[in-house]
Protein backbone atom coordinates (compact mmCIF):
# COMPACT_ATOMS: atom_id res chain seq x y z
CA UNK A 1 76.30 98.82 88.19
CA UNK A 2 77.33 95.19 87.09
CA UNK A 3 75.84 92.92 88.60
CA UNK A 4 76.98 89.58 90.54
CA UNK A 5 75.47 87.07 87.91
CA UNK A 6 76.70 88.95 84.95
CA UNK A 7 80.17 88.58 86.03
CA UNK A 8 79.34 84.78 87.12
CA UNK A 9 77.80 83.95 83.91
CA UNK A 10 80.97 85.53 81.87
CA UNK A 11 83.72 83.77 84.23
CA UNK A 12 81.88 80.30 83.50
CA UNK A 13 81.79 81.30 79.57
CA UNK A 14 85.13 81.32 79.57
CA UNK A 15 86.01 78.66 81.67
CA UNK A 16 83.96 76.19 79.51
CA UNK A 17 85.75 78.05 76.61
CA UNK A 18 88.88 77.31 77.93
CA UNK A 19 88.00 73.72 78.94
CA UNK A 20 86.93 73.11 75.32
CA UNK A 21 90.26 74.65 74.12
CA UNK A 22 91.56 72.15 76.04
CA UNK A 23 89.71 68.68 75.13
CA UNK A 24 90.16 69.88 71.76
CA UNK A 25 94.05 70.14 71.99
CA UNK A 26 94.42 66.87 73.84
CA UNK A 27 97.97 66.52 75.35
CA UNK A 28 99.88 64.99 78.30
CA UNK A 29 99.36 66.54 81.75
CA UNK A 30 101.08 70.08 81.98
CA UNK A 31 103.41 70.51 84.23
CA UNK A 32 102.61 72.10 87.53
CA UNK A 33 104.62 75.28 88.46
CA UNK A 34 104.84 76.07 92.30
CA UNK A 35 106.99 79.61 93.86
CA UNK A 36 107.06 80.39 97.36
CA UNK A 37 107.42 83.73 98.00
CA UNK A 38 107.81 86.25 101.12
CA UNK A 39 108.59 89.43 102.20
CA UNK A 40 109.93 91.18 105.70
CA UNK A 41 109.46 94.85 106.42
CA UNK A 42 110.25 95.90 109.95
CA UNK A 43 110.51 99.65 110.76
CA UNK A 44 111.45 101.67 113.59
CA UNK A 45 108.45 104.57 113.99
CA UNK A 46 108.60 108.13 115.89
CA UNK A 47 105.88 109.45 115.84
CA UNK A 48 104.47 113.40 117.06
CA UNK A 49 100.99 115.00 117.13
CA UNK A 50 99.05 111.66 117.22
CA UNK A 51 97.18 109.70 120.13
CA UNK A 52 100.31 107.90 121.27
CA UNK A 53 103.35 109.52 120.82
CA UNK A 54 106.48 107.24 121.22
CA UNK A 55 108.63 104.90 119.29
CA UNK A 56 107.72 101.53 117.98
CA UNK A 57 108.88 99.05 116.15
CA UNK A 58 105.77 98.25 113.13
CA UNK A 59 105.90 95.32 110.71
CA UNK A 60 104.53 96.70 107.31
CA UNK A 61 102.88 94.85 105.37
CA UNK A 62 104.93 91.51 105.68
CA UNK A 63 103.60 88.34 104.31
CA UNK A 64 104.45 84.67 103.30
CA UNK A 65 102.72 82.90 100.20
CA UNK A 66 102.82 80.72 96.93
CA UNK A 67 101.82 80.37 93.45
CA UNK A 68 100.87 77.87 91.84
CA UNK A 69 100.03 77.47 87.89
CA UNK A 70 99.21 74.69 85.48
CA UNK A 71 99.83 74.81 81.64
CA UNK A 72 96.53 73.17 80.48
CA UNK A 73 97.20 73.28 76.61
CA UNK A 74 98.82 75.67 74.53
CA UNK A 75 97.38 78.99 75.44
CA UNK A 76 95.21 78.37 78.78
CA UNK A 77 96.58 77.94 82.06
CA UNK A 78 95.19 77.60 85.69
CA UNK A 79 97.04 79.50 88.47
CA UNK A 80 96.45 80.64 92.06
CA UNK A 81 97.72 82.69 94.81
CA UNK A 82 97.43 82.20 98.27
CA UNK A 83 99.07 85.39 100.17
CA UNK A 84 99.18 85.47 103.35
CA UNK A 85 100.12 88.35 105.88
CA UNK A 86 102.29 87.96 108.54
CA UNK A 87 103.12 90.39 111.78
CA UNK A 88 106.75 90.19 112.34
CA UNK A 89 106.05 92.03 116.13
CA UNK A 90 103.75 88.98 117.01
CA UNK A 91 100.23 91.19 117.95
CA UNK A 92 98.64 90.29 114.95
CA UNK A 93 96.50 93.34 114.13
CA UNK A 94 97.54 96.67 112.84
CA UNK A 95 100.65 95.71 110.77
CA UNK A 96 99.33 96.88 107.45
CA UNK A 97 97.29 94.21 105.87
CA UNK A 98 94.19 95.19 106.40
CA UNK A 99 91.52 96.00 109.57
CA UNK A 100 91.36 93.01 111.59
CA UNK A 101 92.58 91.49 114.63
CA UNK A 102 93.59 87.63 114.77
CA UNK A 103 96.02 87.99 118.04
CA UNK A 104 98.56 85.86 116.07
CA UNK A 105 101.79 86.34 114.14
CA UNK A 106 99.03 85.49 110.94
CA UNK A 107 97.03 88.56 110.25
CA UNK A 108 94.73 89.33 107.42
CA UNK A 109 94.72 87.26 104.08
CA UNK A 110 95.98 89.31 101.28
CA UNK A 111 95.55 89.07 97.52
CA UNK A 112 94.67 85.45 97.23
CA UNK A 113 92.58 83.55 94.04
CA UNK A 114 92.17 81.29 91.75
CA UNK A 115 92.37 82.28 87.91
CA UNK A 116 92.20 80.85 84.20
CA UNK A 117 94.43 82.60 81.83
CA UNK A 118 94.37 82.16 78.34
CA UNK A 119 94.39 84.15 73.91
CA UNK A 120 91.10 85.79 75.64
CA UNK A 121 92.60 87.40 78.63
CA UNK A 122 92.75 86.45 82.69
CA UNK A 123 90.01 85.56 85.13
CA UNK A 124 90.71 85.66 88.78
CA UNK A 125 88.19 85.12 91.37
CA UNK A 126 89.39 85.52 95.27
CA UNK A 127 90.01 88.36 97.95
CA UNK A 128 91.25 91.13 94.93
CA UNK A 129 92.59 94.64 94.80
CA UNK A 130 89.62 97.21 94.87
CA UNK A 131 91.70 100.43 95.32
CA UNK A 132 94.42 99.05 95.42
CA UNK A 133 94.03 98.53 91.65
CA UNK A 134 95.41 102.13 91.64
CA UNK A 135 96.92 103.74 93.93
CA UNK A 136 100.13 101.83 93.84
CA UNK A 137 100.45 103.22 90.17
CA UNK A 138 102.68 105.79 91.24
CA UNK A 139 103.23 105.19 95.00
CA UNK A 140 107.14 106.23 96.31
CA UNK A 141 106.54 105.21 99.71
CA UNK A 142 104.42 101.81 99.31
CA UNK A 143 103.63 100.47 103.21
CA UNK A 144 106.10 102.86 104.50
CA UNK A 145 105.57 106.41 106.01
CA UNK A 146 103.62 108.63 103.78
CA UNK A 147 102.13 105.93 101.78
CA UNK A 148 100.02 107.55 99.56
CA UNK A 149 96.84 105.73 100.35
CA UNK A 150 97.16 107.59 103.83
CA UNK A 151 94.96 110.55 101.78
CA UNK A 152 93.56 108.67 98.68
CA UNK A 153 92.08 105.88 101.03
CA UNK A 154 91.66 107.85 103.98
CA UNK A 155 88.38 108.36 103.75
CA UNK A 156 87.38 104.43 103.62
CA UNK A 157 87.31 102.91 100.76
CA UNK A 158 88.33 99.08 100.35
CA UNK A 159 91.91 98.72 99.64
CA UNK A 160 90.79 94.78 98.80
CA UNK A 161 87.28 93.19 98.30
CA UNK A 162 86.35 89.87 99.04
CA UNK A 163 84.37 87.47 96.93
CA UNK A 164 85.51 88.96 94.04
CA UNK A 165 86.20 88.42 90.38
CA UNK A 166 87.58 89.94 88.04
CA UNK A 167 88.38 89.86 83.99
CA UNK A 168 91.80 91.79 82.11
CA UNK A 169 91.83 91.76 78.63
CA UNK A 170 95.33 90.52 76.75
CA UNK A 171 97.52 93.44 76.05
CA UNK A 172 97.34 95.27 72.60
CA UNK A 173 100.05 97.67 71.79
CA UNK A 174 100.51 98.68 75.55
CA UNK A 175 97.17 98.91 76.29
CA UNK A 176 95.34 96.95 78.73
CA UNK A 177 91.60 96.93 80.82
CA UNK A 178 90.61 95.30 83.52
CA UNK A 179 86.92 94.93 85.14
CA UNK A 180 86.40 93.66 89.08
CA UNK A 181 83.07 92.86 90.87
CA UNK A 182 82.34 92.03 94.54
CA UNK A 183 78.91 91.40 95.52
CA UNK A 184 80.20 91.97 99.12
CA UNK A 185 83.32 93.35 100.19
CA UNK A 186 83.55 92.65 103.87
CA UNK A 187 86.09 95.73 104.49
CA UNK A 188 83.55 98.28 102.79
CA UNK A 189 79.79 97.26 102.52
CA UNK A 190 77.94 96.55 99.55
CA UNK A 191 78.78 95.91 95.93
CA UNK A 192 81.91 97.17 95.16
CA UNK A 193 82.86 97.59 91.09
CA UNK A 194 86.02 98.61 89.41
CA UNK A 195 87.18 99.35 85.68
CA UNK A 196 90.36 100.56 84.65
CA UNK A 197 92.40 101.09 81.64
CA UNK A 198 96.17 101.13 81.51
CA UNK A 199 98.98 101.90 79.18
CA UNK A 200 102.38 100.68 79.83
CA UNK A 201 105.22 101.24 76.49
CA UNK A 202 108.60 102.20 76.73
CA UNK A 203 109.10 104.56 80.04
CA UNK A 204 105.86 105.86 79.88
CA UNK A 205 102.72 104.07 82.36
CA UNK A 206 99.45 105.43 82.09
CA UNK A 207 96.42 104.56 83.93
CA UNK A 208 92.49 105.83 83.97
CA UNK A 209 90.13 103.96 86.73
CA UNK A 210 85.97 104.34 88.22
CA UNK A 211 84.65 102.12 90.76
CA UNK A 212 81.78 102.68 92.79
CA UNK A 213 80.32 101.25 96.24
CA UNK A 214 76.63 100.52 97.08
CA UNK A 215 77.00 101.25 100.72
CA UNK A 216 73.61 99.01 101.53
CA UNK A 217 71.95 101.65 103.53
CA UNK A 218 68.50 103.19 103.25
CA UNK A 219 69.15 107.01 101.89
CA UNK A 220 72.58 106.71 101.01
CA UNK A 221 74.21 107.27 97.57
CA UNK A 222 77.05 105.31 95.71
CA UNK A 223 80.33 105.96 96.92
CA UNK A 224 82.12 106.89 93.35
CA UNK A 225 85.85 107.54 92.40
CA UNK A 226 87.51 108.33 89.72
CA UNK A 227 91.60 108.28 89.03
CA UNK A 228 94.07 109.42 86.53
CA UNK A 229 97.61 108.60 86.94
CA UNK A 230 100.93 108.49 84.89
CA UNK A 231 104.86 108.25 85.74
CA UNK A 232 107.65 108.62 83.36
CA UNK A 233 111.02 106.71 83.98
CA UNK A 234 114.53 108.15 82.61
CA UNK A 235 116.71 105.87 81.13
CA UNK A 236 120.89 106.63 80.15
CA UNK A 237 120.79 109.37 81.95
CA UNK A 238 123.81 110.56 84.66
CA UNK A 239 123.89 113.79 87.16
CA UNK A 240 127.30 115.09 88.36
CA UNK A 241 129.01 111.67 87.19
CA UNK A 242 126.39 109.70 88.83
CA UNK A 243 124.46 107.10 86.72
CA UNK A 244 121.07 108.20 87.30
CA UNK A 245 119.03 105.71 84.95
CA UNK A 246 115.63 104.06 86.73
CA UNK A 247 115.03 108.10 87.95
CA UNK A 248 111.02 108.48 87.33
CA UNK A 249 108.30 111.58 87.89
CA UNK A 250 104.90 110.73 88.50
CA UNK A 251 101.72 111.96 89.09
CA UNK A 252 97.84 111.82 89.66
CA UNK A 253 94.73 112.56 90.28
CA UNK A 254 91.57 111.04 92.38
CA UNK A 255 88.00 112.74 92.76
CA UNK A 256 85.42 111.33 95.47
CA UNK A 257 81.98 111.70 95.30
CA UNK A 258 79.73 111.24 98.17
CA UNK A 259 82.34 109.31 100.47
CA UNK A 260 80.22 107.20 102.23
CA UNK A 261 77.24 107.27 100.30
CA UNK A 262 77.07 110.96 102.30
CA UNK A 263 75.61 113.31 99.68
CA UNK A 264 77.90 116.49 98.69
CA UNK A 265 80.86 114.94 100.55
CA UNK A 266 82.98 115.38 97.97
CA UNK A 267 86.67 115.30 97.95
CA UNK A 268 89.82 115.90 95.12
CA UNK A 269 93.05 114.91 95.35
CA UNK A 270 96.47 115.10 93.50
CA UNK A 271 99.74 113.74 93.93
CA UNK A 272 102.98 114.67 92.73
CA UNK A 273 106.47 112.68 93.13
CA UNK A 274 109.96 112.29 91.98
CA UNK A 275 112.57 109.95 92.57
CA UNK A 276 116.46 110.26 92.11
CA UNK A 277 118.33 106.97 91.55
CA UNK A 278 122.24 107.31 91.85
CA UNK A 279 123.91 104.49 90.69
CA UNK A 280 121.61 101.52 91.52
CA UNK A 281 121.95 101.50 94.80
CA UNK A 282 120.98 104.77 96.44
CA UNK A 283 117.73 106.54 96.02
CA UNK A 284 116.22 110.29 96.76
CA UNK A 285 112.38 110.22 96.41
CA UNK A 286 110.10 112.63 97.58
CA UNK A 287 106.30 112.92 97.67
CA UNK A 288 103.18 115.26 98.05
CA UNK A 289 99.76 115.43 97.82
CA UNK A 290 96.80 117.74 97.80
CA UNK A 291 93.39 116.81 98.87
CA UNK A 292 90.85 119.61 98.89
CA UNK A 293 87.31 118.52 100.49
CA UNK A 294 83.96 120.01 99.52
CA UNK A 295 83.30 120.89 103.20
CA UNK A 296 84.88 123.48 104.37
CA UNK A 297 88.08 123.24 106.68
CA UNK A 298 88.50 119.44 105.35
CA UNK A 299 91.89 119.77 103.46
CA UNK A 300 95.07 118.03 103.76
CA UNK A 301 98.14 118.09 102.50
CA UNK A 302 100.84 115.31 103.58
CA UNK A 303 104.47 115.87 102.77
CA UNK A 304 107.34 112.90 102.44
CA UNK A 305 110.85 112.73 101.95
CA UNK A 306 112.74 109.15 101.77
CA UNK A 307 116.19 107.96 101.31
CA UNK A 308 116.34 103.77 100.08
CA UNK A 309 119.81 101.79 99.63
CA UNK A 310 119.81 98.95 97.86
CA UNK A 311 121.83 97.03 99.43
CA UNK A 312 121.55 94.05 97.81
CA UNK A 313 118.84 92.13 95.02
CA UNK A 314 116.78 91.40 97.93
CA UNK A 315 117.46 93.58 100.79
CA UNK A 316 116.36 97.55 101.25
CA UNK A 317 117.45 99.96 104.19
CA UNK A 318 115.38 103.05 104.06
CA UNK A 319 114.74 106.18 106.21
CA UNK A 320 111.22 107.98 105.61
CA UNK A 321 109.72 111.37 107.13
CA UNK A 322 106.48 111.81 106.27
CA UNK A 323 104.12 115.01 108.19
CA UNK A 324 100.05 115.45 107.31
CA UNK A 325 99.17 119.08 107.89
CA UNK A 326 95.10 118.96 108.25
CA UNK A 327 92.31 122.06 108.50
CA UNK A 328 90.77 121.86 111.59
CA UNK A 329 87.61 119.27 110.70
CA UNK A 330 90.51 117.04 109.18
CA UNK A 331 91.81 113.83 110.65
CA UNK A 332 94.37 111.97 107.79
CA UNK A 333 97.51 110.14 109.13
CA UNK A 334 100.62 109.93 108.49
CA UNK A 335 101.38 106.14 108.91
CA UNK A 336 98.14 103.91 107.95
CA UNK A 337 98.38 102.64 104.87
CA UNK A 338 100.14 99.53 104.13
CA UNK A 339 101.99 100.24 107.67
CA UNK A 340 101.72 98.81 110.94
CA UNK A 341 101.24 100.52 114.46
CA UNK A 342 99.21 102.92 112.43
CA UNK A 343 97.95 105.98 114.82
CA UNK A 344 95.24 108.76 114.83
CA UNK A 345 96.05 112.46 114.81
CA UNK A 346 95.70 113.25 118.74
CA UNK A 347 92.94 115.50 117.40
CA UNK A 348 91.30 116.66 114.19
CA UNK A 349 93.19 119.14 113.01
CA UNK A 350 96.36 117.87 114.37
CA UNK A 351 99.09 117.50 111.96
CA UNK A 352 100.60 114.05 112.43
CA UNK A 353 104.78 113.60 111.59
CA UNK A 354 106.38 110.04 111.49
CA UNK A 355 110.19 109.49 111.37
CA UNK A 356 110.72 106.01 110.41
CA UNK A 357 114.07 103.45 109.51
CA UNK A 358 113.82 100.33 108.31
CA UNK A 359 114.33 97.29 106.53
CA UNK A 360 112.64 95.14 103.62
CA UNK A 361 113.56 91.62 103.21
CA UNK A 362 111.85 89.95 99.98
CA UNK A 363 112.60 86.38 98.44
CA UNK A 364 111.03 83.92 95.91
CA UNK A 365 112.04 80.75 95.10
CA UNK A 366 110.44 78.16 92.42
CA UNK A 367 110.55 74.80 94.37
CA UNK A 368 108.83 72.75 91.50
């Protein structure tokens, strides 16, 4: 496993790289770069087969934040994020950003750093995607219903890691890797490491990540997983005198190996999805995955169908269904990940179903 001072000792090599880039290209101040940014997602929630049945209204996911960067020289720049997430119902816990409770409309911070970017590559140290890193890859119903992560991070793993930092190499010819450390990721205990490679050309993305957990206690082993995924998107393409360009397939794969540091708890999982665009505006996406444990009657398999209208550059009306059939030692959701008022099967082996409208309100706007 990397360790914490490795990754210290090659963020400060290139910062002092990059500083010397810079005294040796003197210049006048670079100009300083500032975006606000936001985004509301509010959804109406029926829910069957969990621990509260009843309608709800959830905020998914919703946050407020900036960006900030700094054009050092030619070639290095300093940037940072603060994002911060926000619960439109006011209760300030369970709205999709993370485990927490802050009894405010503020909830948990979201991806937030401080990087150098330069010919070498990107730095970023701050609260960081863990798995995150890949299991929005190929994702048709990000923070809604069904969100994938409901099975691939069902079983625990850190969706972000604190005190992190993390190194991506320029692109070459589509290809890109990126490396993450945490010496302590408050939402999943110990070390937490991630590599992954991606490939992004054309209509073709490809991506191949590992990361491991030391879960810190006596007798326990890494927490390992491993991902494949890749998505195709059509282009010029009609159906039935529809334009159907932006239509994509995607797929992939995730293996865990002793979840928890648990030895032999083992689980695989595989996803499969396809979206429909019909002329811009209107989109048919549906969703499935797999995941078969090594204990026996551990499998899951949760199903989602989704309609989204675009109905304008920064507004989306959507309705979701998503249902999780699990074997009778199973407990997955069907509306945790990424989405408030998230709710546990009324049982193990209960097979959770959410019905879900809503509405996703995004803007940006460069103020300096």
């Amino acid at each position: 496993m990397i360790k914490s001072g490795v990754i210290a000792g090659l963020f400060s090599t290139i910062c002092i790289t990059g500083g010397a880039i810079a005294a040796e290209q003197p210049q006048e101040d670079g100009e300083l770069s500032v975006k606000i940014f936001g985004l509301g997602h509010l959804s109406i929630d029926s829910r069957n087969d969990t621990i509260d049945d009843d309608t709800e209204i959830a905020s998914n996911s919703s946050r407020v934040g900036f960006t900030a960067s700094w054009q050092v020289s030619d070639g290095f720049e300093i940037f940072g994020q603060i994002d911060q997430g926000v619960d439109l119902t006011g209760d300030g816990a369970n709205d999709g950003n993370g485990p927490g409770d802050t009894d405010s409309i503020f909830s948990r911070a979201r991806d937030s750093f401080i990087g150098v970017r330069g010919h070498y590559g990107t730095i970023k140290y701050g609260r960081l995607g863990a798995l995150n890193q890949w299991v929005y890859d190929y994702n048709l119903f990000a923070d809604q219903v069904g969100d994938l992560g409901n099975i691939w991070g069902g079983s625990g793993f850190a969706g972000r890691a604190d005190n992190a930092v993390s190194y991506e190499t320029p692109e070459f010819n589509g290809f890109k890797a990126l490396a993450l450390h945490s010496p302590q990721a408050v939402d999943a205990p110990g070390d937490v490491s991630v590599f992954k490679v991606s490939y992004g050309k054309d209509n073709v993305t490809l991506g191949a990540s590992f990361s491991t957990a030391d879960t810190d206690i006596p007798g326990r082993e890494d927490y390992q997983i491993s991902a494949v995924t890749g998505s195709y998107t059509f282009d010029n393409t009609s159906l039935g005198g529809f334009d159907t360009s932006g239509s994509s397939i995607g797929a992939g794969f995730q293996s865990e190996k002793d979840v928890r540091g648990v030895s032999g708890e083992d689980r695989d999982s595989f996803t499969l999805g396809s979206a429909l665009k019909l002329n811009a505006r209107h989109t048919l996406k549906g969703q499935a995955t797999f995941s078969m444990a090594e204990r026996a009657d551990s499998d899951a398999t949760q199903y989602a169908l989704g309609y989204d209208y675009q109905a304008s550059k920064d507004v989306i009306l959507y309705a979701a269904y998503a249902k999780t059939d699990n074997d009778p030692l199973a407990g997955f959701t069907s509306n945790n990940y990424g989405h408030g008022k998230a709710v546990a099967p009324v049982m193990p082996g209960a097979s959770p179903e959410t019905f879900s409208v809503g509405i996703i309100v995004s803007f940006d706007k460069v103020v300096k």
